[in-house]
Protein backbone atom coordinates (compact mmCIF):
# COMPACT_ATOMS: atom_id res chain seq x y z
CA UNK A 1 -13.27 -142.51 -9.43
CA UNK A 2 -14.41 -139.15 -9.26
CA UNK A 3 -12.48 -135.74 -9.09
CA UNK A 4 -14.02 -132.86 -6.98
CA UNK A 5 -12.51 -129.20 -6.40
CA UNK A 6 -11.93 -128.11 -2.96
CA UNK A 7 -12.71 -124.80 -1.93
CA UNK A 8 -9.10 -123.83 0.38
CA UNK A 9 -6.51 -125.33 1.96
CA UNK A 10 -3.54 -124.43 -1.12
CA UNK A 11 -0.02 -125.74 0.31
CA UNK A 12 1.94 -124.90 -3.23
CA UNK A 13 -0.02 -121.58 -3.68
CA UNK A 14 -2.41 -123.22 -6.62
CA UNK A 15 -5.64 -125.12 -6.91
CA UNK A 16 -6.72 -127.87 -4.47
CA UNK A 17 -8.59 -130.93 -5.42
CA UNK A 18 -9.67 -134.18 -4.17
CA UNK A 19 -8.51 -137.46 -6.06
CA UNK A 20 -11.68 -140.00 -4.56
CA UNK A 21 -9.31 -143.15 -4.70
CA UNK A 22 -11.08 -146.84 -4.73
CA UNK A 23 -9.12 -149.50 -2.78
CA UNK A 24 -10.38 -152.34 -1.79
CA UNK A 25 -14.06 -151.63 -1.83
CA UNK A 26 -13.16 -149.02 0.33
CA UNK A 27 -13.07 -145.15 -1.23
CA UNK A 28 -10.55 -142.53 -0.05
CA UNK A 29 -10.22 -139.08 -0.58
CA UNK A 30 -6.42 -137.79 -1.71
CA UNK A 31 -5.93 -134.02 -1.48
CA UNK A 32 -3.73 -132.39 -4.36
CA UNK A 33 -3.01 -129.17 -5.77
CA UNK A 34 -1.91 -128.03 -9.60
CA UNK A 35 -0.27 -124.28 -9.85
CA UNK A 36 0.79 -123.05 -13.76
CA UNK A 37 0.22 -124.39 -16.68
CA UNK A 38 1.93 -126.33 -19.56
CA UNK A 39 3.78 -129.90 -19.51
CA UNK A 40 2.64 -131.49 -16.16
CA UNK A 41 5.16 -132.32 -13.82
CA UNK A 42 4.56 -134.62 -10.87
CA UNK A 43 5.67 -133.33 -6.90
CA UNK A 44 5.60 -136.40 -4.57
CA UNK A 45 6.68 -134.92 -0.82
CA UNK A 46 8.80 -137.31 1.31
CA UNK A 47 7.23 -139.99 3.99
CA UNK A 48 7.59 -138.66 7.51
CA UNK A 49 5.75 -138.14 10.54
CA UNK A 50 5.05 -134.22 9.06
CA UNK A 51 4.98 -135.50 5.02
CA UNK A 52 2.70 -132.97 3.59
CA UNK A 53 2.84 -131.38 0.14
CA UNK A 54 3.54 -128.00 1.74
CA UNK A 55 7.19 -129.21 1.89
CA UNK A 56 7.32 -129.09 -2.06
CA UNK A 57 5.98 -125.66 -2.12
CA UNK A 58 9.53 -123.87 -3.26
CA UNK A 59 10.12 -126.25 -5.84
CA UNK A 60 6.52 -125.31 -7.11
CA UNK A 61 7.13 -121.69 -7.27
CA UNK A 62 10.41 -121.96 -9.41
CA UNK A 63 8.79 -124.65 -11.67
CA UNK A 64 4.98 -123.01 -12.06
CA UNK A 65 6.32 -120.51 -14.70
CA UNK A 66 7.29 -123.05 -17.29
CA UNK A 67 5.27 -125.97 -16.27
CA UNK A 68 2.02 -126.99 -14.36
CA UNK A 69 2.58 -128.62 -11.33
CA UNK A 70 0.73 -131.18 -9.41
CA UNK A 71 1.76 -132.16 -5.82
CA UNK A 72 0.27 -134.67 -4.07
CA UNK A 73 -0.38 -135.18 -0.26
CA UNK A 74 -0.21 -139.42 0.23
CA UNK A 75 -2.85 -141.64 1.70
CA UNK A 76 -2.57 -141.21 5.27
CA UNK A 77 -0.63 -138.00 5.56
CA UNK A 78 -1.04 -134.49 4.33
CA UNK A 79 -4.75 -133.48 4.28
CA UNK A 80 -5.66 -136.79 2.26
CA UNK A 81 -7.54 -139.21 4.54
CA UNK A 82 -5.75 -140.84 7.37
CA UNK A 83 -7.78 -144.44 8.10
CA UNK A 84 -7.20 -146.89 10.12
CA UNK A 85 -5.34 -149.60 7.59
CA UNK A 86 -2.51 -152.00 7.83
CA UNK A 87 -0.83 -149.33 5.29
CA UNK A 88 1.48 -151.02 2.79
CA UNK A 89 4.23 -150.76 0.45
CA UNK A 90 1.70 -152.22 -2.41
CA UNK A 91 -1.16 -149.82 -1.56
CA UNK A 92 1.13 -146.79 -2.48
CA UNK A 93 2.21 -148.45 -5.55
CA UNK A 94 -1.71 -148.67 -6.57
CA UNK A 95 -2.36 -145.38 -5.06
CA UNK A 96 0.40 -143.66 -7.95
CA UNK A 97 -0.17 -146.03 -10.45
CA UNK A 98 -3.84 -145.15 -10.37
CA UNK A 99 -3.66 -141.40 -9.96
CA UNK A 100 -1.07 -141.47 -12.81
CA UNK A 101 -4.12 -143.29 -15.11
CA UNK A 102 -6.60 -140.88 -13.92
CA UNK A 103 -5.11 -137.51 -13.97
CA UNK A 104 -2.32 -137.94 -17.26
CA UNK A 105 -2.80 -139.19 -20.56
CA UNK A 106 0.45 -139.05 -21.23
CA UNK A 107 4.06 -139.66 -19.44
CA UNK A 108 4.81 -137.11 -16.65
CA UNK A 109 7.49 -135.66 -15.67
CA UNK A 110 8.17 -136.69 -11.42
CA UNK A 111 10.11 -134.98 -8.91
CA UNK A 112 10.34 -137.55 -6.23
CA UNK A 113 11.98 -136.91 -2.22
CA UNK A 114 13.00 -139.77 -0.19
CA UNK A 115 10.67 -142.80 0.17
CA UNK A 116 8.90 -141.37 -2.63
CA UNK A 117 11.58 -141.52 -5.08
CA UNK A 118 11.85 -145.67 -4.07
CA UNK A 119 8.12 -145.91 -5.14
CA UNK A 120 8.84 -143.71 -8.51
CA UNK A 121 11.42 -145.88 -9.69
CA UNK A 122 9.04 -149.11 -9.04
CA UNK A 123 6.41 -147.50 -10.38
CA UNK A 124 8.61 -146.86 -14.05
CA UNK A 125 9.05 -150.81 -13.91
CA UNK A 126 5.69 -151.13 -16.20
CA UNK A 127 5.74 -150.97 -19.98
CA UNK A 128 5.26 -148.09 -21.37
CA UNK A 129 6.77 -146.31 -18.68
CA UNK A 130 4.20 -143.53 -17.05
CA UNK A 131 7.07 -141.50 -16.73
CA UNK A 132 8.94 -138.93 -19.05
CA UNK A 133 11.68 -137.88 -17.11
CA UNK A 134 12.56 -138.48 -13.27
CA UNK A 135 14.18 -136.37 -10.72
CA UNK A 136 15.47 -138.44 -7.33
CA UNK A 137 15.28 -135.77 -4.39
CA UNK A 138 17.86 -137.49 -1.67
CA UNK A 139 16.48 -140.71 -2.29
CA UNK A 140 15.61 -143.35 0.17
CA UNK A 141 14.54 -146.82 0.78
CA UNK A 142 15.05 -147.48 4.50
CA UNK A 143 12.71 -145.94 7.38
CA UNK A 144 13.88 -145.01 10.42
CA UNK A 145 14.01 -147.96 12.75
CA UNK A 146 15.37 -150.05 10.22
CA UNK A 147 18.47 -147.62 9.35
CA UNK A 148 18.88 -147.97 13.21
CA UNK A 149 19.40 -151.64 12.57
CA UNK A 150 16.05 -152.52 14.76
CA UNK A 151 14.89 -156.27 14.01
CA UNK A 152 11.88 -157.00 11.72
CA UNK A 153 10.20 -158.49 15.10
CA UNK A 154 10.91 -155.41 17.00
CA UNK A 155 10.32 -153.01 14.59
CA UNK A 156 6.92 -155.18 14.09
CA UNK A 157 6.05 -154.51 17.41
CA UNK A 158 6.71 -150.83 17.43
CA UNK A 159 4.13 -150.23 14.80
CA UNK A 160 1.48 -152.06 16.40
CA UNK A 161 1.83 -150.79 19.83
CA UNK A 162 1.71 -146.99 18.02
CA UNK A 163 -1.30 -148.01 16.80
CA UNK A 164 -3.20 -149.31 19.59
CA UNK A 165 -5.31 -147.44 21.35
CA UNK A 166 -4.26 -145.77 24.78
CA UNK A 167 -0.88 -146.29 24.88
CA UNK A 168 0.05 -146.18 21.32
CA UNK A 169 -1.62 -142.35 21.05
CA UNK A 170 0.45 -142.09 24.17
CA UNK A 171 3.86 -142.62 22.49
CA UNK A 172 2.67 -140.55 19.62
CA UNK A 173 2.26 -137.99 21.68
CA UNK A 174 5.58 -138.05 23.16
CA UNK A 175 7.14 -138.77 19.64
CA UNK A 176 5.27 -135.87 17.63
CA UNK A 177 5.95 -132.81 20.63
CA UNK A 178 7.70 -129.78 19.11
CA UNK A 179 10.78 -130.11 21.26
CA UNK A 180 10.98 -133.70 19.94
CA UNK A 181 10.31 -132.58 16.18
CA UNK A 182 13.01 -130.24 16.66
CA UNK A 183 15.64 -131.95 17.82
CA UNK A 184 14.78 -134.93 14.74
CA UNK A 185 15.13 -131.87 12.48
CA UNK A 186 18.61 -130.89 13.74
CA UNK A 187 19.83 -134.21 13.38
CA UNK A 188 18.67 -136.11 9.96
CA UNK A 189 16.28 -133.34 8.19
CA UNK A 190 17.82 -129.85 8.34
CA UNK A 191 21.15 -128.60 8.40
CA UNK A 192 20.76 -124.49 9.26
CA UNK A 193 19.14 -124.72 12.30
CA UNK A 194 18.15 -121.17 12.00
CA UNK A 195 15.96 -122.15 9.99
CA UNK A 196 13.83 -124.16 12.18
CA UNK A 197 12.01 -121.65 14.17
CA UNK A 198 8.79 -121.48 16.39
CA UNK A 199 6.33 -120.63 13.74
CA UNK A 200 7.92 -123.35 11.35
CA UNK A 201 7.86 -126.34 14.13
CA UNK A 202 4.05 -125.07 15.00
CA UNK A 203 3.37 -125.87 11.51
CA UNK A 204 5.14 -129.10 11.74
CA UNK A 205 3.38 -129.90 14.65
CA UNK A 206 0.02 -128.72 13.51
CA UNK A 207 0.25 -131.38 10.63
CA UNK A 208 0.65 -134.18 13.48
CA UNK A 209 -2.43 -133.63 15.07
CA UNK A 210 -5.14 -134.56 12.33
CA UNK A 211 -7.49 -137.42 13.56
CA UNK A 212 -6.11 -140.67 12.22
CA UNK A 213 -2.70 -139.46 12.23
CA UNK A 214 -0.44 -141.99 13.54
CA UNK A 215 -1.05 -144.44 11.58
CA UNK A 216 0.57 -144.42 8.25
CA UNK A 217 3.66 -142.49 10.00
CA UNK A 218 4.04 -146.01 12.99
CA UNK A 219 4.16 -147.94 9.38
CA UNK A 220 6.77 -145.69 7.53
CA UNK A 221 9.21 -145.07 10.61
CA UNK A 222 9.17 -148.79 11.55
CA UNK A 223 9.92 -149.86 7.69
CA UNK A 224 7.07 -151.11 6.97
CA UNK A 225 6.67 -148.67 3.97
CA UNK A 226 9.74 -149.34 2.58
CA UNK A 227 9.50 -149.43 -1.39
CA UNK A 228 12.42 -152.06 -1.51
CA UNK A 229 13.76 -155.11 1.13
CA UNK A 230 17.56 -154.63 0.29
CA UNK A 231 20.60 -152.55 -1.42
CA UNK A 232 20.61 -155.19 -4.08
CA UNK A 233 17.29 -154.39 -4.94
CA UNK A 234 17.49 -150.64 -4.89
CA UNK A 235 19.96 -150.63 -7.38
CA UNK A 236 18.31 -153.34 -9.50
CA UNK A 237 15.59 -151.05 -10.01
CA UNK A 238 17.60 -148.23 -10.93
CA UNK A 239 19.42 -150.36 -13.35
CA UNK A 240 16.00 -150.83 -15.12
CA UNK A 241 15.60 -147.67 -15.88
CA UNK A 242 14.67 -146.74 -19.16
CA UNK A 243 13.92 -142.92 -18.35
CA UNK A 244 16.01 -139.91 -18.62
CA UNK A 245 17.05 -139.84 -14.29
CA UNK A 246 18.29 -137.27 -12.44
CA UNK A 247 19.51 -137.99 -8.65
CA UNK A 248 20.43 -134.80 -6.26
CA UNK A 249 22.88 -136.42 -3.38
CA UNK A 250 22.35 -134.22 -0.36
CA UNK A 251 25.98 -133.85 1.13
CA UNK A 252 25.63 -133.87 4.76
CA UNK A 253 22.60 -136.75 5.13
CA UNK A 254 23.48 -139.20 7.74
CA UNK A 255 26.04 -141.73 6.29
CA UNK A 256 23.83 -145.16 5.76
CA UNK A 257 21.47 -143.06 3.58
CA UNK A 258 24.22 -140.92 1.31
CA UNK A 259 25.95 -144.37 1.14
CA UNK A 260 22.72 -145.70 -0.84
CA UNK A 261 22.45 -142.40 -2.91
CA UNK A 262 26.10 -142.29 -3.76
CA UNK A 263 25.48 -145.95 -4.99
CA UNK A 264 22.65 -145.63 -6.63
CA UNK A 265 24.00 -142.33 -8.82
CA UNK A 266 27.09 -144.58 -9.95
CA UNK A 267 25.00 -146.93 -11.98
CA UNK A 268 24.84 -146.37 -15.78
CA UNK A 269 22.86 -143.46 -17.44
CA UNK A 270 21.97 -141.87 -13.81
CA UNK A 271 22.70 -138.23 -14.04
CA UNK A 272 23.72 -136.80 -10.83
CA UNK A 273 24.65 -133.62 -8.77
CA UNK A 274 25.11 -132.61 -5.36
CA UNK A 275 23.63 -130.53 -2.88
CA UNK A 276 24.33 -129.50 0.89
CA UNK A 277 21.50 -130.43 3.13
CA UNK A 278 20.01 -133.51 4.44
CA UNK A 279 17.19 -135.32 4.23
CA UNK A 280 14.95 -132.12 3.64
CA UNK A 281 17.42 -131.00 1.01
CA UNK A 282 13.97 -130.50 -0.98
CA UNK A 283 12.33 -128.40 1.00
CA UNK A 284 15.05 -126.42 2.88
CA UNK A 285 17.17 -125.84 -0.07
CA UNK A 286 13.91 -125.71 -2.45
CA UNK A 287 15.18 -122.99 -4.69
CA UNK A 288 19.09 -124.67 -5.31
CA UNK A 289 17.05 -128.04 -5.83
CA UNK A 290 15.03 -126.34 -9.01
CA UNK A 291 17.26 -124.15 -10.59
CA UNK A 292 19.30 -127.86 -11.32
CA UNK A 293 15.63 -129.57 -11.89
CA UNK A 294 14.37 -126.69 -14.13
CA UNK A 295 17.05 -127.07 -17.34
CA UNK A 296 16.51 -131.12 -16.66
CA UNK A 297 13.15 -131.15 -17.08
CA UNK A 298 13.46 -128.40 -20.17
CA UNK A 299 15.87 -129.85 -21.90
C-alpha cells in the first residue's frame, strides 16, 4: 500500500491524499483529506447516492483547532474510485480496518454518520479496539428499500437492473435529477428547506455524475450495504462496546430510523443527546453537532 499526495480537490478545507487500497488483487485509489493538527480524529461521511466527505466539512472546521482531522471519501463514492464490483458489506469492513492499520498507530478517535456509524461499531468488535472514543452521527443500519419494507428478492433485483447497462444508467438518471434529489432532501435528509438551494443541489448533483457512479449507491439504497441483518443485531453490537460512545438522535428523522437510534442510545454506557434534523443532522446542523462532539472528544 502506498500513500501519494494529491495536488487539489480539498472538500474539508485541508490536505488531500490518496490511500492506494489492495483488495483482492485488485488496487484502488481512496481519496482523503487531514486539516489541523494534534490527536487524530476519524470523519466517516454517510452512504448515499451524494456520500462525499464534503458533507463533514463543518464538523472539520469546529474540530481542526484542537485536533487533526482526517475524512474519508468511501470506495465507490466521493472522489475515491468508483469500479464496477459486487460492493459489499465485508469490503467496507476491510476497507476501514485497513486504512485504520495504515494511517494510525494508535486508537482514533471516529465521528461516524449513518451507515457509517453501523460499520464503526463492527469495526470496534476486534481486540484491542482501533478506536479511542466514538461519536454515532444519526446512526443507521437499514438502506432505503429495505426501510420501505421491499423483499430481499426485489430489492435484489433493483440493484442489478441499476447496474446493467442501458437501462440501469437509465433509471439512474431519472433517480439522481436535481428535482428528484430535492424532493429526497425535503423528505428524509434536511429539515430547513431553505437551505437546499440551486447552487447546493448542483453540487449534489455534480457528485452523481462521476464515471462509475451508480454502482456502490444501487448496492447501499437496495440494502445490500447494510452493516447489520436485524435490530437484534444492531444492538448486540452496541452492547459490545468497550469504548467511551457518544450517539446524537436527530429529532425529526423518519420514525423506523429514530426508533433504532432511540434503542440503541438506551443500552448501557451509551451517552446520548439530541438534535433537530434528520438524516443530514451532520452536515446541515454541522456546527450544533461539534460544539456537543468537541468537549466529548476533549474530555
Amino acid at each position: 500500500m502506498t500513500i501519494t499526495m494529491m495536488p487539489k480537490s480539498a472538500q474539508i478545507g485541508g490536505t488531500v491524499h490518496r490511500f492506494q487500497w489492495q483488495w483482492q488483487d485488485q488496487s484502488f485509489a481512496i481519496a482523503y483529506e487531514t486539516r489541523g493538527s494534534g490527536s487524530p480524529v476519524l470523519l466517516l461521511p454517510a452512504f448515499s447516492t451524494v456520500s462525499t466527505r464534503s458533507e463533514m466539512q463543518g464538523i472539520a472546521e469546529q474540530l481542526a483547532p484542537h485536533f487533526q482531522v482526517v475524512a474519508m471519501d468511501w470506495l465507490g463514492f466521493g472522489q475515491s474510485d468508483r469500479p464496477f464490483l459486487d460492493y459489499q458489506p465485508a469490503l467496507y469492513r476491510q476497507l476501514l480496518q485497513d486504512f485504520l492499520q495504515s494511517q494510525f498507530d494508535q486508537p482514533v478517535a471516529v465521528v461516524a454518520a449513518g451507515h457509517a456509524a453501523g460499520y464503526a461499531m463492527q469495526v470496534a468488535q476486534p481486540t484491542p479496539c482501533p478506536w479511542s472514543k466514538l461519536v454515532l452521527v444519526a446512526p443507521t443500519w437499514k438502506g432505503p428499500l429495505r426501510v420501505m419494507g421491499a423483499p430481499t428478492p426485489v430489492r435484489n433485483a433493483v440493484r442489478e437492473l441499476v447496474r446493467s447497462p442501458g437501462i440501469g444508467e437509465a433509471l439512474y438518471t431519472l433517480n439522481t435529477a436535481p428535482a428528484f434529489l430535492k424532493f429526497m432532501y425535503r423528505r428524509h435528509v434536511y429539515v430547513d428547506v431553505n437551505k437546499l438551494t440551486p447552487e447546493f443541489m448542483q453540487q449534489k448533483y455534480a457528485i452523481t455524475q462521476q464515471q462509475g457512479a451508480r454502482y456502490a449507491p444501487a448496492a447501499f439504497v437496495t440494502g445490500t450495504l447494510d452493516p447489520m441483518q436485524s435490530h437484534d443485531e444492531f444492538l448486540q453490537v452496541g452492547r459490545s462496546l468497550s469504548v467511551p460512545t457518544m450517539i446524537i438522535i436527530s429529532e425529526q428523522s423518519p420514525g423506523r430510523s429514530k426508533a433504532e437510534m432511540e434503542a440503541l442510545a438506551e443500552l448501557p454506557g451509551i451517552q446520548r443527546d439530541r438534535l433537530p434534523g434528520s438524516l443530514g443532522l451532520h452536515e446541515e446542523y454541522a456546527s450544533e453537532v461539534a460544539a456537543i462532539v468537541l468537549p466529548f472528544l476533549q474530555a
